[in-house]
Protein backbone atom coordinates (compact mmCIF):
# COMPACT_ATOMS: atom_id res chain seq x y z
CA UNK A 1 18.69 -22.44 -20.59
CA UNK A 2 15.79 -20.32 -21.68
CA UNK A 3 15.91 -17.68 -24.21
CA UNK A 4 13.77 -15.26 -21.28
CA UNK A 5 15.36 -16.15 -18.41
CA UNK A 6 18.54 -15.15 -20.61
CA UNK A 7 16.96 -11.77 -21.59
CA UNK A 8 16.27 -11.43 -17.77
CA UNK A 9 19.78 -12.30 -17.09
CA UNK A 10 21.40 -10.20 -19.48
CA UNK A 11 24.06 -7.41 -18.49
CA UNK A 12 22.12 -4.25 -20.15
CA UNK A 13 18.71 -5.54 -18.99
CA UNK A 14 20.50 -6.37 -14.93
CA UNK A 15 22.86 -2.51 -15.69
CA UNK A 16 19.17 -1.35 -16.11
CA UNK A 17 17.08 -2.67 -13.27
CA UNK A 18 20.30 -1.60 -10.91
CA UNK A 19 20.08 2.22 -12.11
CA UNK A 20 16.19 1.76 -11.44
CA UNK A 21 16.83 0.60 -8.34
CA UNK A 22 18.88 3.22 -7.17
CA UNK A 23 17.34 6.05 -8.33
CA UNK A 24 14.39 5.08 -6.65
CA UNK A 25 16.39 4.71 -3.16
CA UNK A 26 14.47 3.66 -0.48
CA UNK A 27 15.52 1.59 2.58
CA UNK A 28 17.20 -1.62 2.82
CA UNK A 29 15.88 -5.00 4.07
CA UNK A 30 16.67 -7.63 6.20
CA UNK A 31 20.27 -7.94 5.30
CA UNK A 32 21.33 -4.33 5.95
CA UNK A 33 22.50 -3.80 2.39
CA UNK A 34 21.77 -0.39 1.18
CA UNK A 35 21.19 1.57 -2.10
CA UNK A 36 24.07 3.04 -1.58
CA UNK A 37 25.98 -0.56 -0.74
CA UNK A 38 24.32 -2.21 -3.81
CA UNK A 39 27.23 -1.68 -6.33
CA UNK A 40 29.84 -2.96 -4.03
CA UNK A 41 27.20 -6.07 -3.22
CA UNK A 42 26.48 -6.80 -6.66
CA UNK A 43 30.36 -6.90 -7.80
CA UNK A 44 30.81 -9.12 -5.14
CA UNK A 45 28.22 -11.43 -5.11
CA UNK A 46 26.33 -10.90 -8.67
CA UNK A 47 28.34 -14.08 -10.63
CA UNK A 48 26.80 -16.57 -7.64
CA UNK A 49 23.37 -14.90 -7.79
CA UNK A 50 23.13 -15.23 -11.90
CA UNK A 51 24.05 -18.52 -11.43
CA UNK A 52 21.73 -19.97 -8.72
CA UNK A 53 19.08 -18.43 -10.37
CA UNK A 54 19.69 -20.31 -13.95
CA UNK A 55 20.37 -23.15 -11.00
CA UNK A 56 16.29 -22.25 -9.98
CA UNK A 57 18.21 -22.58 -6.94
CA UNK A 58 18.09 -19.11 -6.17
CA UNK A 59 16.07 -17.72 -2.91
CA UNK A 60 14.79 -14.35 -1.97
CA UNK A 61 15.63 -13.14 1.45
CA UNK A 62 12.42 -12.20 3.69
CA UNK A 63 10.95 -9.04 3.52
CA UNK A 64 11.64 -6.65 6.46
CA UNK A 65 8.05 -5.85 7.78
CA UNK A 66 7.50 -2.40 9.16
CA UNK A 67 4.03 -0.22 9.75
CA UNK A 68 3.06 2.78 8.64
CA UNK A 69 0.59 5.16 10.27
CA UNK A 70 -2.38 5.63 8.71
CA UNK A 71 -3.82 9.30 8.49
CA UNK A 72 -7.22 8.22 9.79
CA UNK A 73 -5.41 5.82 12.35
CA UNK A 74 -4.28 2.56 12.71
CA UNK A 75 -1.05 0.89 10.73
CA UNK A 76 -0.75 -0.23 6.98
CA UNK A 77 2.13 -3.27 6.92
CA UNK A 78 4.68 -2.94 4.50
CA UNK A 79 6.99 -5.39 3.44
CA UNK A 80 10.54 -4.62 2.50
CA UNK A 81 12.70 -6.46 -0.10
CA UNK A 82 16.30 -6.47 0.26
CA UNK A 83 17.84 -4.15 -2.48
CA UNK A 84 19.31 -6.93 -4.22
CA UNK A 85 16.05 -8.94 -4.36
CA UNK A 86 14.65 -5.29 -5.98
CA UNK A 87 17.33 -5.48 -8.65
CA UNK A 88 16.10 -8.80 -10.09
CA UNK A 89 12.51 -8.04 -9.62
CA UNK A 90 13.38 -5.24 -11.91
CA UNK A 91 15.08 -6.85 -14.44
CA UNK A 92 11.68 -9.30 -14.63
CA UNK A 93 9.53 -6.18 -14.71
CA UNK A 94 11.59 -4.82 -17.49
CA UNK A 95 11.30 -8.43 -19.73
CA UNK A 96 7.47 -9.21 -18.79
CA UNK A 97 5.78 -5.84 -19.01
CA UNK A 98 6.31 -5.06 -22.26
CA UNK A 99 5.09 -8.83 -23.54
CA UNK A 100 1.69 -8.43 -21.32
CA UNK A 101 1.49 -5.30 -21.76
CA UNK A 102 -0.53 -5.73 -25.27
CA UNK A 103 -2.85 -8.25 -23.75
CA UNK A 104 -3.75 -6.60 -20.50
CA UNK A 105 -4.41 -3.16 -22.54
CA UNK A 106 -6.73 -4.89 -25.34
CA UNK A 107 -7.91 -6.91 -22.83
CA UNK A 108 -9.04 -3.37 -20.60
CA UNK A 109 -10.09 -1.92 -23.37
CA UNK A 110 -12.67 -4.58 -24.72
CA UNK A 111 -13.89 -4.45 -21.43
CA UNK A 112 -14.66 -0.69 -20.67
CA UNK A 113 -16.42 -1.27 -24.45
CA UNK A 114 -18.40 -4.54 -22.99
CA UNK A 115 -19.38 -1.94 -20.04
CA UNK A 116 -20.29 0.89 -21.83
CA UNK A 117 -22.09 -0.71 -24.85
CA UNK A 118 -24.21 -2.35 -22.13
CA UNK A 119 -25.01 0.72 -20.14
């Protein structure tokens, strides 16, 4: 198994991306499972999802699609993971961020240089 899926997979780094999760609310998707649900969800079903994922058998549910109004008119679509699908994109988020984070930032930074240095 890998050493990063493991740190993805791990209880403090999953405890963490659940807390996220929940304090940012917001509504469910297409399986009907709230924020409010989650805890009850993940106790039930968490030891299956850990394990289809170091399966790579594990697959997201589809987003629930809904519009919003735009001020000046017309509809932006928005998609709608299930809460549970949040939680583990979460726990990613929390793994991979800080490893890119280094790159992206020197990366940004050499090129507002490039850009000004030309100007």
């Amino acid at each position: 198994m890998s050493e990063l899926l493991e740190k993805i997979l791990s209880n403090d780094n999953m405890n963490a991306a659940y807390k996220r999760v929940c304090a940012n609310k917001g509504a469910g998707g297409v399986d009907d499972v709230t924020v409010e649900e989650l805890g009850d969800y993940i106790k039930e079903n968490w030891n299956s999802i850990r394990e289809q994922i170091r399966q790579r058998q594990y697959m997201p549910q589809p987003v629930r699609r809904v519009e919003i109004p735009k001020p000046n008119g017309g509809v932006r679509k928005l998609g709608i993971p299930t809460v549970m699908d949040r939680v583990i994109q979460q726990g990613i988020v929390q793994i991979i961020s800080p490893m890119c984070e280094p790159l992206f930032s020197e990366l940004l930074w050499s090129s507002v240089f490039v850009t000004l240095w030309s100007n």
